[in-house]
N, C-alpha and C. Protein backbone atom coordinates (compact mmCIF):
# COMPACT_ATOMS: atom_id res chain seq x y z
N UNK A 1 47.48 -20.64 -50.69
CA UNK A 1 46.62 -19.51 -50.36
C UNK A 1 46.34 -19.53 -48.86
N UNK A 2 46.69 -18.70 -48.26
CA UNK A 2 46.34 -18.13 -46.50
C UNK A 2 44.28 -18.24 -46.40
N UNK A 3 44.13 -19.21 -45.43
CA UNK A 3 42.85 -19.12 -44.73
C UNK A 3 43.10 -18.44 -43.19
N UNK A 4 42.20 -17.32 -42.98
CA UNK A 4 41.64 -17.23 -42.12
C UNK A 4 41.00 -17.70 -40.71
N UNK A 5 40.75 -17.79 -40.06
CA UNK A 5 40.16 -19.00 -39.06
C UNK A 5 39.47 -17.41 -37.60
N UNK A 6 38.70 -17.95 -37.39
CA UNK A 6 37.79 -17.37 -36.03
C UNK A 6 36.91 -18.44 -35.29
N UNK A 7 37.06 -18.52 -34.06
CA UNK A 7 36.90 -19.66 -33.08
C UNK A 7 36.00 -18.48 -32.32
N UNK A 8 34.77 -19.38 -31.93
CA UNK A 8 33.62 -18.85 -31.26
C UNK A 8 33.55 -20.20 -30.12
N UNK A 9 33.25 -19.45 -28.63
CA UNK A 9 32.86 -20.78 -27.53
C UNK A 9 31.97 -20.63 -26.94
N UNK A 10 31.12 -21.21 -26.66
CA UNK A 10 30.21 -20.58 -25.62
C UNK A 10 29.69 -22.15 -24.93
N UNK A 11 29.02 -22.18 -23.95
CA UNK A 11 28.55 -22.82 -23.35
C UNK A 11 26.98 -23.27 -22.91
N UNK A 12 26.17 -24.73 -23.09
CA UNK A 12 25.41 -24.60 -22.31
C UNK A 12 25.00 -25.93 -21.88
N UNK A 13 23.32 -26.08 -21.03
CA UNK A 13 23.73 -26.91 -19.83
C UNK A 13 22.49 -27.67 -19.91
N UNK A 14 22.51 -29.03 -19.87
CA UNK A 14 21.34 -29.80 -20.66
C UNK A 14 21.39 -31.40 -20.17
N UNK A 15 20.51 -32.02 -20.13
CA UNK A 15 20.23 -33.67 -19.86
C UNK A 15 20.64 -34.40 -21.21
N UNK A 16 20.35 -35.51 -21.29
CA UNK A 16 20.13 -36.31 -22.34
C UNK A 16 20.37 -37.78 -21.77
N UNK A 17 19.97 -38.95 -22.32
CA UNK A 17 19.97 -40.24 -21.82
C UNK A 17 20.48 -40.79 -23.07
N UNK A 18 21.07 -41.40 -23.37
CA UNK A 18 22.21 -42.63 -24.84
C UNK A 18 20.79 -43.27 -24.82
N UNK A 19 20.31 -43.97 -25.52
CA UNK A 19 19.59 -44.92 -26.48
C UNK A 19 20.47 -45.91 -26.67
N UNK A 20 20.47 -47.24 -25.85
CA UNK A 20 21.59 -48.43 -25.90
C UNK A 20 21.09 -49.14 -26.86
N UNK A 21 22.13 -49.72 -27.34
CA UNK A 21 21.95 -50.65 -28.79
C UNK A 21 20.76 -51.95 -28.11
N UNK A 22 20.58 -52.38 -27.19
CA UNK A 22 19.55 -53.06 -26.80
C UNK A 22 18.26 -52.51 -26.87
N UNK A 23 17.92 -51.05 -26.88
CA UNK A 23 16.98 -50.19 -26.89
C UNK A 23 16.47 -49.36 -25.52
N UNK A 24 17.03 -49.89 -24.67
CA UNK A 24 17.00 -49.48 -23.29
C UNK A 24 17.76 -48.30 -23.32
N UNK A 25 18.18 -47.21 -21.88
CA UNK A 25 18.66 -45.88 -21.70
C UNK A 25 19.72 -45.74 -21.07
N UNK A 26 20.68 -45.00 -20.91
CA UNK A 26 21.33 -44.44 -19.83
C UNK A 26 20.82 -44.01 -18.69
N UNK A 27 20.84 -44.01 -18.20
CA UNK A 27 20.53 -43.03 -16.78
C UNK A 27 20.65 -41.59 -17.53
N UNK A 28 19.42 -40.53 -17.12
CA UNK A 28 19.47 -39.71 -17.12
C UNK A 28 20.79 -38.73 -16.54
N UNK A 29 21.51 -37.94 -17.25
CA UNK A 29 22.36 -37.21 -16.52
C UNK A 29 22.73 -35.93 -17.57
N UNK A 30 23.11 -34.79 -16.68
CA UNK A 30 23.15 -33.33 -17.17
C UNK A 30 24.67 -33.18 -17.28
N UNK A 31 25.27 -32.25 -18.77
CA UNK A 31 26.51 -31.58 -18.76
C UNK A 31 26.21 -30.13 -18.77
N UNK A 32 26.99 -29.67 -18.89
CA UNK A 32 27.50 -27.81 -18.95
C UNK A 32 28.53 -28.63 -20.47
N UNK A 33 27.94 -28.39 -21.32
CA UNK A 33 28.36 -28.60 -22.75
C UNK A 33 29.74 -27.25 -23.22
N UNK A 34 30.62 -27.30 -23.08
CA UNK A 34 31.26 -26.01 -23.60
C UNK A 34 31.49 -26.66 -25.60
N UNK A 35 31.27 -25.46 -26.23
CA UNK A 35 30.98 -25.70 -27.46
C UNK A 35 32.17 -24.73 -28.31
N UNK A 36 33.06 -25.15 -29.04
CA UNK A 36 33.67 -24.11 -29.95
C UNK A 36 33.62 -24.51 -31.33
N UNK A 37 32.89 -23.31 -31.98
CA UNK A 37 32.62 -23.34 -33.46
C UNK A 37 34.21 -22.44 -34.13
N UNK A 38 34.51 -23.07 -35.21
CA UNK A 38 35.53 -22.97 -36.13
C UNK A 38 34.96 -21.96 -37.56
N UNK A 39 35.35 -21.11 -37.96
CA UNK A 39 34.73 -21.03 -39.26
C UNK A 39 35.57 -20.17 -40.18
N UNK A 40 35.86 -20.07 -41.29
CA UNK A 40 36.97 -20.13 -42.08
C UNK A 40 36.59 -18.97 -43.25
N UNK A 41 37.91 -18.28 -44.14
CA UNK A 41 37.38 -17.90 -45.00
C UNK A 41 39.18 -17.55 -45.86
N UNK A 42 38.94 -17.80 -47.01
CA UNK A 42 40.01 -17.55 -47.58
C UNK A 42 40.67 -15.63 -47.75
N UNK A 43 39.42 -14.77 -47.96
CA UNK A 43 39.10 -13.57 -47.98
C UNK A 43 39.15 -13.31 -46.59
N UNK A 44 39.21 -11.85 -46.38
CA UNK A 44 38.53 -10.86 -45.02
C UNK A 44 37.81 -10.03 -45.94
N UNK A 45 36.92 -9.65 -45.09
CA UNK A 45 35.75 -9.06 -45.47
C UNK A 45 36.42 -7.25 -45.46
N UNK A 46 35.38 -6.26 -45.86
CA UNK A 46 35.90 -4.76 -45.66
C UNK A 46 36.57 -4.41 -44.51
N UNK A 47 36.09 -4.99 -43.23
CA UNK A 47 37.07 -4.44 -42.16
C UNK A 47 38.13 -5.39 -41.47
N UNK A 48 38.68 -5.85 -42.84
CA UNK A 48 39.92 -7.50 -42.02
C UNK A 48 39.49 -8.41 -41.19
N UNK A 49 38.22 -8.74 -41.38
CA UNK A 49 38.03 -9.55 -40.49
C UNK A 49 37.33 -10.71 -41.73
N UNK A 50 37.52 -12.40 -41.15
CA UNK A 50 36.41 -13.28 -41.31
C UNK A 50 35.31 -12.90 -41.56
N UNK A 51 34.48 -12.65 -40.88
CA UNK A 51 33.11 -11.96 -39.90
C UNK A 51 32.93 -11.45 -38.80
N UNK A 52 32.06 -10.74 -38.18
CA UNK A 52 31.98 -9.76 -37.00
C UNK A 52 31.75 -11.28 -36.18
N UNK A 53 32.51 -11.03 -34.59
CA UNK A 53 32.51 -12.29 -34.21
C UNK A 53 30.59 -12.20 -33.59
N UNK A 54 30.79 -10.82 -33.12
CA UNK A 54 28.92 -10.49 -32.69
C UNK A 54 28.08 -11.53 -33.69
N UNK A 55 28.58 -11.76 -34.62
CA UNK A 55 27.11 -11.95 -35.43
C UNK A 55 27.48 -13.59 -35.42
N UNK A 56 28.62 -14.04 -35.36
CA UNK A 56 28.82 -15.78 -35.15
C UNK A 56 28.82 -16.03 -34.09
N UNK A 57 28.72 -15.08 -32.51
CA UNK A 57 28.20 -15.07 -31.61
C UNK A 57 26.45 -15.73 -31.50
N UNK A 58 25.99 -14.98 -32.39
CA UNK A 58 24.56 -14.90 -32.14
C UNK A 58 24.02 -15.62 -33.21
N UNK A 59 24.79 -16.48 -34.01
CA UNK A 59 24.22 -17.55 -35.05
C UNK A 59 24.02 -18.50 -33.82
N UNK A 60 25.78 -18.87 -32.92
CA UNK A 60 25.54 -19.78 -32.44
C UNK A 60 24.51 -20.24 -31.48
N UNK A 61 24.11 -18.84 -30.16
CA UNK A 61 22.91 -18.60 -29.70
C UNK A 61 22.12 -19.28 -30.20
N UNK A 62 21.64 -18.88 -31.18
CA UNK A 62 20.29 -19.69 -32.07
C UNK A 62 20.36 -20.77 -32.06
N UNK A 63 21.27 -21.48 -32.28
CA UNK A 63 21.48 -22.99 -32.57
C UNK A 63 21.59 -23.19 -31.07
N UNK A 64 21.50 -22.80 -30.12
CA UNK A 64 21.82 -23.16 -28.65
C UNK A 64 20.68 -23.28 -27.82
N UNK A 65 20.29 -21.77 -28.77
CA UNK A 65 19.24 -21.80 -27.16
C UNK A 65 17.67 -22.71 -26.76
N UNK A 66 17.51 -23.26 -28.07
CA UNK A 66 16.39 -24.36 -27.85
C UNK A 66 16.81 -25.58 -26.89
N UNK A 67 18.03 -25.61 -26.82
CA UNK A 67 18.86 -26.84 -26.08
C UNK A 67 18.79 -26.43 -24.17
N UNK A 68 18.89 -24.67 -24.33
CA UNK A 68 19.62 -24.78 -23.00
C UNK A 68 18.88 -25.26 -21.94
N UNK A 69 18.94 -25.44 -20.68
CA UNK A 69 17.80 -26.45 -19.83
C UNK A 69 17.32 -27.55 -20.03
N UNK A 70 17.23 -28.06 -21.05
CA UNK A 70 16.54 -28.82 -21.63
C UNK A 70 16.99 -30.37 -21.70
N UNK A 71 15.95 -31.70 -21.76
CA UNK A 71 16.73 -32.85 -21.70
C UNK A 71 16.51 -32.57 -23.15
N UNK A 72 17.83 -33.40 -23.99
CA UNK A 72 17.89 -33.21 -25.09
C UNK A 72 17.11 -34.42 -25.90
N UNK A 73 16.79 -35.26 -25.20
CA UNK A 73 16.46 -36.43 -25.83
C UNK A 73 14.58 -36.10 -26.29
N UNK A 74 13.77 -34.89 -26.01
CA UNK A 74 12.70 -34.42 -25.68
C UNK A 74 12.92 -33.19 -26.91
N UNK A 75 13.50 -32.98 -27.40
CA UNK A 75 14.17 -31.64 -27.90
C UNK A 75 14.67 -32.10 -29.53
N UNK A 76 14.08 -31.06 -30.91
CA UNK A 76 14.65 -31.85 -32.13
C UNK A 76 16.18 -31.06 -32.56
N UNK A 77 16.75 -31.47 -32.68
CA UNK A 77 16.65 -33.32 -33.39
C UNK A 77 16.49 -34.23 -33.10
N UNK A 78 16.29 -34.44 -31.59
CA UNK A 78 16.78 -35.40 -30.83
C UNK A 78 15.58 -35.95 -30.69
N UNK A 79 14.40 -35.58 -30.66
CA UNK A 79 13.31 -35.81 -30.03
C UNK A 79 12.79 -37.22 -30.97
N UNK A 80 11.90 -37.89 -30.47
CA UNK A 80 11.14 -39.36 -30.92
C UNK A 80 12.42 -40.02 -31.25
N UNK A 81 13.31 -40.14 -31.26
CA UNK A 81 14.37 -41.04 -31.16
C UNK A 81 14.84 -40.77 -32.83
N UNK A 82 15.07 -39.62 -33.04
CA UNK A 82 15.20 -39.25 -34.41
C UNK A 82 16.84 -39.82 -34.65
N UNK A 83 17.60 -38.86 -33.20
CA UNK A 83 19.19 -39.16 -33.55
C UNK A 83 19.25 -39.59 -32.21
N UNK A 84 20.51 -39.88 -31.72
CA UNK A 84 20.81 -40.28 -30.15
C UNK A 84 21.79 -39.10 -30.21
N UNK A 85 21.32 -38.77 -28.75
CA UNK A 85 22.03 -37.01 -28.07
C UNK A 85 23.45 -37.30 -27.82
N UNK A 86 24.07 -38.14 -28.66
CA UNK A 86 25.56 -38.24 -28.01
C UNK A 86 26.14 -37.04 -28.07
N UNK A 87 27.62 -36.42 -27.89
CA UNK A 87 28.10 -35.58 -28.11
C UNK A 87 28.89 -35.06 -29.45
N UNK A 88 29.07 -36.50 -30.19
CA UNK A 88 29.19 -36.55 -31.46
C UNK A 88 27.86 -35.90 -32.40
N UNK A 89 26.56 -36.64 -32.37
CA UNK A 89 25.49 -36.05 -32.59
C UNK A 89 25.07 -34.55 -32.59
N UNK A 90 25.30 -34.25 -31.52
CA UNK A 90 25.47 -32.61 -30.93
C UNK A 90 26.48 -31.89 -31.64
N UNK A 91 27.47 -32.04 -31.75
CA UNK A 91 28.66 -31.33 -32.49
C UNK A 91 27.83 -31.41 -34.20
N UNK A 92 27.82 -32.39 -34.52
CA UNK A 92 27.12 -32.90 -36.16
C UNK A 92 25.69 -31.13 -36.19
N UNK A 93 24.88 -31.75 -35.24
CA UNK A 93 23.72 -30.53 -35.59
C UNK A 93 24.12 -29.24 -35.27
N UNK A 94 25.23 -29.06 -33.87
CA UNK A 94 25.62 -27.60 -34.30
C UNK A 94 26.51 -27.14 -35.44
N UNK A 95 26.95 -27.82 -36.32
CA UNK A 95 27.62 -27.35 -37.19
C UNK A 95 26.81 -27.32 -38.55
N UNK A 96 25.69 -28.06 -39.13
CA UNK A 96 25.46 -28.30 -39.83
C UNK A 96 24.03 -27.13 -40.14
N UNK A 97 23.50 -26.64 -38.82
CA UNK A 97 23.01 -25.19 -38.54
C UNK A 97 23.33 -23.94 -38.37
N UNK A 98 24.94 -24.12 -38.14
CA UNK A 98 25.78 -22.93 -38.00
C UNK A 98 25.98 -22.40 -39.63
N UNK A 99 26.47 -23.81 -40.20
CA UNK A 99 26.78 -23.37 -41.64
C UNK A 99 25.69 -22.90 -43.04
N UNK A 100 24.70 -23.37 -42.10
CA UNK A 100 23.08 -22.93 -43.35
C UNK A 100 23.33 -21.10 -42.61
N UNK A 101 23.83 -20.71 -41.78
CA UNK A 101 23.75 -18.84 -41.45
C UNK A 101 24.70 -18.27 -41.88
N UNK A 102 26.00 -18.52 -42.42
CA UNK A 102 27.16 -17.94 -42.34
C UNK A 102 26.81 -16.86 -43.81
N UNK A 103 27.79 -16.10 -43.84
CA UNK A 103 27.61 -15.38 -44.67
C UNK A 103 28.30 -15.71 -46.06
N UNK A 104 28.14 -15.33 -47.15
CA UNK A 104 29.13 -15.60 -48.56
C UNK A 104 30.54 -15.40 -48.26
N UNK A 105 31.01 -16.78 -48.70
CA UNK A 105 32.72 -16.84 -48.32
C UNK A 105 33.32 -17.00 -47.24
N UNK A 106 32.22 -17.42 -46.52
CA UNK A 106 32.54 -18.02 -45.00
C UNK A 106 32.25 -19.55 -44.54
N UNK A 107 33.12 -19.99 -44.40
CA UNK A 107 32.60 -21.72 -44.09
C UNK A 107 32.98 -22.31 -43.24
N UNK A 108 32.07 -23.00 -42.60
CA UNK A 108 32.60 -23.83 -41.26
C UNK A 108 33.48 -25.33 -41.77
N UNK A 109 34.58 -24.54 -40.24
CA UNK A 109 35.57 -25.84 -40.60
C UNK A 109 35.31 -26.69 -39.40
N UNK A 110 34.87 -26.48 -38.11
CA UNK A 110 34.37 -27.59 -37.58
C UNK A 110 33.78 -27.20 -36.29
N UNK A 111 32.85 -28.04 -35.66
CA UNK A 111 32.58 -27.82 -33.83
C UNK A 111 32.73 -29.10 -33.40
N UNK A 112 33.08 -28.35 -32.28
CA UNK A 112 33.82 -29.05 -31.31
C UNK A 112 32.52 -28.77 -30.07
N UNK A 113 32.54 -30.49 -29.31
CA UNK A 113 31.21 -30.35 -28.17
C UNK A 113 32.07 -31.31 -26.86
N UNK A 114 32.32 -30.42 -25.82
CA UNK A 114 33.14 -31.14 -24.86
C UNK A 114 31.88 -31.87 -23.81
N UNK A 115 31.76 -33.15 -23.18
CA UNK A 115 30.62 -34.07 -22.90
C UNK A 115 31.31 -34.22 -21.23
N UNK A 116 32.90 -34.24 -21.02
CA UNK A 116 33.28 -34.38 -20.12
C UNK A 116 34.34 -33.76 -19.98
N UNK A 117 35.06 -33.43 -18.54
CA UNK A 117 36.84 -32.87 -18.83
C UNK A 117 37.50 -34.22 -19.57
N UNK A 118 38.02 -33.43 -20.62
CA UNK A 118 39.08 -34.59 -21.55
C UNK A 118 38.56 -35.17 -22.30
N UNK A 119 37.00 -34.95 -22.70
CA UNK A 119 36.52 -35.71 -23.30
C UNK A 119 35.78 -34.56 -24.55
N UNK A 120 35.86 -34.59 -26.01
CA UNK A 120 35.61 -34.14 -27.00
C UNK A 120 35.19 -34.29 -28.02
N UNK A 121 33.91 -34.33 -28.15
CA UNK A 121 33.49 -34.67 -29.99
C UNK A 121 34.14 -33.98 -30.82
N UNK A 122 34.23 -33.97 -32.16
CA UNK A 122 34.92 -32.85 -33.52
C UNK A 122 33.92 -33.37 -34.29
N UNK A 123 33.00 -32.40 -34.61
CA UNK A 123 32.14 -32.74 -36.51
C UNK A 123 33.41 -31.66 -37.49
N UNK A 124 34.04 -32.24 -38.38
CA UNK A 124 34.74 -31.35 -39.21
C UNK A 124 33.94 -31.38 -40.54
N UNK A 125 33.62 -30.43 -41.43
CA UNK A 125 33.34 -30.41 -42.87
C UNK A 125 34.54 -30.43 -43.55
């Protein structure tokens, strides 16, 4: 059976400090996060499409914009030392918020959270 696939990217730009296994920090330091959400559907909907990308545009927004500016380690999930802001971490909560919005018959197949050039988390479901 043929799946579908629509790739959403967007970007944004944020602190965070690692939580070292000793309990001590990283040095504070900021990325420009570029983010691409994956999301899948075996069906197209009435007008051949997955979903309107506008509206997985603006799921992802949501899931973004509490982050943008922001040190993430101050910020939930992240905040009181709930999770550590890695980029793995980050990929994990944008996907796992993307997929509580999607619509019936639409499912996320994964995000992707770039931390450095060449460097890439993947949360896949």
């Amino acid at each position: 059976m043929p799946t579908y696939q629509i790739i959403i990217e967007a970007t944004f730009t944020a602190s965070h400090a690692l939580r070292l296994p000793d309990g001590g920090y990283e040095p504070t330091h900021s990325h420009d996060w570029p983010v691409a959400v994956t999301v899948q559907s075996d069906k197209l909907d009435a007008m051949a499409c997955v979903m309107d990308f506008h509206d997985l545009e603006r799921i992802v927004a949501d899931v973004l914009d509490p982050w943008r500016d922001q040190h993430l380690n101050d910020v939930a999930p992240f905040a009181n030392e709930a999770l550590n802001p890695s980029a793995e971490r980050i990929a994990e909560q944008i996907a796992l918020a993307v997929a509580k919005q999607l619509p019936p018959g639409v499912s996320l197949t994964e995000a992707r959270v770039g931390e450095a050039q060449g460097c890439t988390a993947v949360y896949r479901v």
